[in-house]
Protein backbone atom coordinates (compact mmCIF):
# COMPACT_ATOMS: atom_id res chain seq x y z
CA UNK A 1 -5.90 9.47 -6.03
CA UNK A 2 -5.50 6.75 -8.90
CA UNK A 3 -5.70 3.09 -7.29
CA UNK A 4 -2.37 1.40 -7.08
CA UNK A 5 -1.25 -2.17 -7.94
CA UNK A 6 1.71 -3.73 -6.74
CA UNK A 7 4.10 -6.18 -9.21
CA UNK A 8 6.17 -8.18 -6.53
CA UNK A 9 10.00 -9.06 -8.64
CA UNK A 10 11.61 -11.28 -5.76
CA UNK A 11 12.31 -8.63 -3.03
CA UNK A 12 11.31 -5.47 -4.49
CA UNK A 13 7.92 -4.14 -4.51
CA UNK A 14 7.05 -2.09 -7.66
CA UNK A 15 3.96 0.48 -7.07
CA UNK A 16 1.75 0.81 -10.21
CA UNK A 17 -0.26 3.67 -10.88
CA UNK A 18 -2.88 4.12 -14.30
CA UNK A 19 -2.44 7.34 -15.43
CA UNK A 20 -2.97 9.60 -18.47
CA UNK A 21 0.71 8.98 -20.25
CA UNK A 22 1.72 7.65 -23.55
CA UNK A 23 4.16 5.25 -21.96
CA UNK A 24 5.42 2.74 -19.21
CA UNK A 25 7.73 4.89 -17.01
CA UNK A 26 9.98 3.66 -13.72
CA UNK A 27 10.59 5.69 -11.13
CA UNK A 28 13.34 4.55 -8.65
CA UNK A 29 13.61 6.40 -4.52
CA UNK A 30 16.85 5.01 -3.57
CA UNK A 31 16.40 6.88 -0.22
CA UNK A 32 13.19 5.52 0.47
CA UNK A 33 13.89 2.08 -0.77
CA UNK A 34 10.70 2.67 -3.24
CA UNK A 35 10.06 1.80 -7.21
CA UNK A 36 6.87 3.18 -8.90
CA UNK A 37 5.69 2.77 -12.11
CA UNK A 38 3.51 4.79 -14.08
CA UNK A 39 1.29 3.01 -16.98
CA UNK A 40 -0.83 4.12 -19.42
CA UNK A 41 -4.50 3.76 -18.43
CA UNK A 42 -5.35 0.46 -20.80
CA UNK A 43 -2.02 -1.34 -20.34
CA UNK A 44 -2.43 -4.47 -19.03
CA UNK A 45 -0.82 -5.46 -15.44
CA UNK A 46 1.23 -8.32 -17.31
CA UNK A 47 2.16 -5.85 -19.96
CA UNK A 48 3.74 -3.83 -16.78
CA UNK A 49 5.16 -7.03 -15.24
CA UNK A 50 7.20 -8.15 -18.43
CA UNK A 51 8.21 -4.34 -18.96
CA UNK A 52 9.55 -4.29 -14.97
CA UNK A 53 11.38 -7.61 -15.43
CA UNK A 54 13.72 -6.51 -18.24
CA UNK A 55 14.53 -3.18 -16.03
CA UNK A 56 15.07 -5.70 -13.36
CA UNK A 57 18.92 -5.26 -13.25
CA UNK A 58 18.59 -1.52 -13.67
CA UNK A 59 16.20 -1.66 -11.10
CA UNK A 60 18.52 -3.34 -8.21
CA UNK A 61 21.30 -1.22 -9.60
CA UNK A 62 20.07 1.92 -8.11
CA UNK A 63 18.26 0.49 -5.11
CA UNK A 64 21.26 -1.59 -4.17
CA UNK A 65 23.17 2.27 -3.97
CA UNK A 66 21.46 2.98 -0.65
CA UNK A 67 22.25 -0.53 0.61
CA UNK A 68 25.74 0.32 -0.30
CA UNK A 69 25.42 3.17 1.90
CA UNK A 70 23.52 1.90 4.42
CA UNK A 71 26.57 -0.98 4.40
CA UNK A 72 29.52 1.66 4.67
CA UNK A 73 27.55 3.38 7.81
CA UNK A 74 27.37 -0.33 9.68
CA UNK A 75 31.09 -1.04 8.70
CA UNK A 76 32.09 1.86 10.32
CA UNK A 77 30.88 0.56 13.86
CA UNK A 78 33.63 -1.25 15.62
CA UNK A 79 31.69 -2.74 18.08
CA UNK A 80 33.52 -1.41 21.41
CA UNK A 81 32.58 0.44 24.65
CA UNK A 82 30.30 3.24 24.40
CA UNK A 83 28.51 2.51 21.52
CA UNK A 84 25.36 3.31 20.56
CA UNK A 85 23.55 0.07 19.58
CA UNK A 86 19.28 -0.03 18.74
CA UNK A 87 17.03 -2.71 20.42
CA UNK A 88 14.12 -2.65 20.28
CA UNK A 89 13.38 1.00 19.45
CA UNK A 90 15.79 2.21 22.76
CA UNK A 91 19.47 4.00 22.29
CA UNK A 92 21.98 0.97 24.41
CA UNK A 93 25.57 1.68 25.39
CA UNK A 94 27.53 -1.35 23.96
CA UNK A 95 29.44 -2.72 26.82
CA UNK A 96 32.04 -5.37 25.73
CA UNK A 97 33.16 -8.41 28.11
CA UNK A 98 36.02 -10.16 27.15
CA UNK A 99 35.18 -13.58 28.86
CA UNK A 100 36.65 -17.28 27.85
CA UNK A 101 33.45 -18.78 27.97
CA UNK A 102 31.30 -19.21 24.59
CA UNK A 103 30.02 -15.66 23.16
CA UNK A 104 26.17 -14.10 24.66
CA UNK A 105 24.43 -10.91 24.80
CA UNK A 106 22.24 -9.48 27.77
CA UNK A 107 20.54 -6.28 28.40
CA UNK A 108 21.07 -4.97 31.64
CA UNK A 109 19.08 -1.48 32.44
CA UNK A 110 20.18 0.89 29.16
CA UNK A 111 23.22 -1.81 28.25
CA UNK A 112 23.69 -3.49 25.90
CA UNK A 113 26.68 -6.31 27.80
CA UNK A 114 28.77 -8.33 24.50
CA UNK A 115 30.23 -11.11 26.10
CA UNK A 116 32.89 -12.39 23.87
CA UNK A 117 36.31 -14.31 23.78
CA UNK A 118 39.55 -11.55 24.01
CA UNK A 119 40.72 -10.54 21.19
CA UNK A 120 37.67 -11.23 18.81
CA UNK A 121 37.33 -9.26 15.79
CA UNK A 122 35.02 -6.74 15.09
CA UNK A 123 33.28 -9.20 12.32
CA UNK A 124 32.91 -11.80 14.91
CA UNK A 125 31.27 -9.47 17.42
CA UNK A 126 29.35 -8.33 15.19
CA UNK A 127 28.07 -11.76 14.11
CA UNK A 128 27.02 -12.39 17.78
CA UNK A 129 24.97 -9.24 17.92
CA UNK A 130 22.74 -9.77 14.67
CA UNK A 131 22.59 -13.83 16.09
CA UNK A 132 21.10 -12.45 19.39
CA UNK A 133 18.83 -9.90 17.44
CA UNK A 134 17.33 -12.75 15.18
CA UNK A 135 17.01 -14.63 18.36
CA UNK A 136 15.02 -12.16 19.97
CA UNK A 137 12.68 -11.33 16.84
CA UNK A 138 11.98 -15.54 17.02
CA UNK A 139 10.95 -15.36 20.68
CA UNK A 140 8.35 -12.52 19.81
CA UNK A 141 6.94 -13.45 16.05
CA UNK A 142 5.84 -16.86 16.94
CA UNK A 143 3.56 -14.56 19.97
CA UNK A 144 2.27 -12.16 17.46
CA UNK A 145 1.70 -15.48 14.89
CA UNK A 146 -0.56 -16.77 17.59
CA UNK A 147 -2.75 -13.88 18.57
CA UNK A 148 -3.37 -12.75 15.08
CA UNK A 149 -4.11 -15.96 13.26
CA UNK A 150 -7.30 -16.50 15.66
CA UNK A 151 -8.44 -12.92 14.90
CA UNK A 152 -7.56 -12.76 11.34
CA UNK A 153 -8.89 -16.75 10.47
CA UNK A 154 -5.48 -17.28 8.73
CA UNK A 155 -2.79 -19.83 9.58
CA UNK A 156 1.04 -18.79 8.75
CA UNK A 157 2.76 -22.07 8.27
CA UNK A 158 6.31 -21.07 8.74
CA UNK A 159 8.06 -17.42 9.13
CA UNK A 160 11.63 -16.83 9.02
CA UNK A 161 13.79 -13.75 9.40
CA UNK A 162 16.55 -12.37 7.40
CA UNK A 163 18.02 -9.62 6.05
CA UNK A 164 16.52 -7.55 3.33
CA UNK A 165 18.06 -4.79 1.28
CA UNK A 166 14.69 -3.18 0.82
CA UNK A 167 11.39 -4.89 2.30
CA UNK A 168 10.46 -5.57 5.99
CA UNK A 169 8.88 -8.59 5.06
CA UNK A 170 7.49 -10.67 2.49
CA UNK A 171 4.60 -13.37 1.91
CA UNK A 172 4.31 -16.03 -0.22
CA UNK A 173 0.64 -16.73 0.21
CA UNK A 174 0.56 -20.11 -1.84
CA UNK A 175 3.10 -21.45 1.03
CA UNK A 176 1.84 -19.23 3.55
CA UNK A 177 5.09 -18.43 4.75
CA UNK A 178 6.24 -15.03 6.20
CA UNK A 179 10.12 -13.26 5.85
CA UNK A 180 10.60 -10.78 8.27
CA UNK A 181 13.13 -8.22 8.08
CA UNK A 182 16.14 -8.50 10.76
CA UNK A 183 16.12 -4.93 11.02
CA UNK A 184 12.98 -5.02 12.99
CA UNK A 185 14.46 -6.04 16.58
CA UNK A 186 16.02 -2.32 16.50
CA UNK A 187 12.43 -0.99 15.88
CA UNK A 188 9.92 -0.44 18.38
CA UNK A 189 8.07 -3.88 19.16
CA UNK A 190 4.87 -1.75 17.54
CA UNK A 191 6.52 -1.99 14.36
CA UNK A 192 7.66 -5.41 14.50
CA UNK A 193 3.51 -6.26 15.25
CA UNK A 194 2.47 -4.09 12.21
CA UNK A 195 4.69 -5.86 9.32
CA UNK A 196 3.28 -9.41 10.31
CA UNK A 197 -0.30 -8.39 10.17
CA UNK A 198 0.63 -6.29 6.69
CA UNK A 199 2.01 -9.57 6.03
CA UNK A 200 -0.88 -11.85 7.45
CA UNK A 201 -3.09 -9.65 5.65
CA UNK A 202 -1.60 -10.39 2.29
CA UNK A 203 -2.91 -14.55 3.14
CA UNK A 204 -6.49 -12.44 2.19
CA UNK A 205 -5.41 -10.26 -0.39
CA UNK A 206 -2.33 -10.52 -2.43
CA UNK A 207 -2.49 -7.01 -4.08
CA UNK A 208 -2.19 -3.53 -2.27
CA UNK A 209 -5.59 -2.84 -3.27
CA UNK A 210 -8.62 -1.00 -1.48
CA UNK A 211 -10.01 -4.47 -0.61
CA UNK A 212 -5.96 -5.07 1.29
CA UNK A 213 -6.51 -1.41 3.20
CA UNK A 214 -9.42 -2.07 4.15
CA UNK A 215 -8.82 -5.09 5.56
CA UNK A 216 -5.81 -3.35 7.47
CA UNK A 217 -8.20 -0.63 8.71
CA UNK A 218 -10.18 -3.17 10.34
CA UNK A 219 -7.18 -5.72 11.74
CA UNK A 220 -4.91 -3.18 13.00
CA UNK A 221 -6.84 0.79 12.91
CA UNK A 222 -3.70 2.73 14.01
CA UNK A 223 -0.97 0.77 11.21
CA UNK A 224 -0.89 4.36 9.90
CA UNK A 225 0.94 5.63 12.79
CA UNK A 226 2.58 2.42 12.87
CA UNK A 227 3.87 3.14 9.53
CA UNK A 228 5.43 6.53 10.11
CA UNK A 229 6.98 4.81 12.94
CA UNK A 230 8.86 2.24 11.19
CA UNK A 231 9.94 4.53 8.52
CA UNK A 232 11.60 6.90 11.97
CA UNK A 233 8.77 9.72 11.06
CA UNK A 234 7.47 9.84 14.26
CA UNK A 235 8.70 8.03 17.58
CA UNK A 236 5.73 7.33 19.17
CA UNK A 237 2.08 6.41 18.28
């Protein structure tokens, strides 16, 4: 298989592949939230860089169409009784409180209890819930920051978490700051443990290179299954 390289254009992550063609082609997987590029075998990465950034706008274009429809399924939740709601890689009923008491969120057994003021909107419950998810990914990625920055002989400065339209995290290695992806407290806490050492990782290595996998192979040996996880291609691993 012909090594990859990876241009990074703020939140998108283009795959480049060498290969025996006569020009600089983009290939965009709206579905799986992936760009690749194919190059011809003497072009220059900054060649493929420059070429990338004036597609740019195309680029987001038809990327952004599955975070359009990614949007439409979320506005469709009205955030009532009986939902089905993710955390943490488990199915939760959505049980809503009206209470006049500032708004919360607890898990109790396989519920998911919304404590909010009566007659809140469906935007401001709504706002609660991703509040209490990025609260819970904070109370777990500081632990993870911890255990892996003695093993890996890295320091991460500062992480943050927000949302992303097509990344579960990001590094910027000069900083050594980590993004993470909001949409990682519905994952399995596996998952959540596999982007920050892809993203520690990248503190060593910048590029997805052999020198990156190999590094991966020997932090984390099963971010394979890991992988398939995340992407909801297997359940367990």
């Amino acid at each position: 298989m012909p090594p990859k390289h990876i241009i990074q254009l703020d939140d998108i992550e283009i795959e480049v592949t060498r290969k025996s063609v006569k020009n600089l082609n983009i290939r965009i997987y709206p579905t799986a939230g992936r760009v690749a590029m194919s190059i011809p075998k003497r072009t220059d990465l900054s060649v493929a860089e420059e070429f990338a950034r004036k597609k740019f706008s195309w680029i987001n274009k038809h990327l952004n169409k599955r975070a359009i429809q990614k949007a439409k399924k979320v506005q469709s939740l009205s955030y009532r009784d009986g939902e089905i709601h993710t955390v943490w890689g488990q199915k939760m009923v959505l049980s809503v409180n009206e209470v006049n008491r500032p708004p919360r969120v607890q898990k109790r057994d396989d519920k998911l209890c919304l404590m909010v003021r009566p007659e809140s909107s469906p935007q401001k419950r709504e706002s609660v819930l991703i509040e209490w998810y990025r609260a819970e990914l904070k109370r777990e990625i500081p632990k993870l920051i911890k255990k892996w920055e003695g093993i890996m002989k890295v320091d991460v400065r500062e992480f943050g978490v927000k949302r992303m339209k097509t990344r579960w995290g990001t590094c910027n290695i000069r900083a050594q700051r980590i993004w993470l992806s909001l949409e990682l407290a519905k994952k399995d806490p596996k998952c959540l443990e596999y982007v920050v050492v892809h993203e520690m990782v990248h503190v060593h290595e910048r590029l997805h290179n052999k020198r990156f996998y190999r590094l991966m192979d020997q932090f984390l040996p099963d971010w394979r299954e890991r992988d398939l996880l995340l992407k909801g291609e297997k359940r367990t691993c």
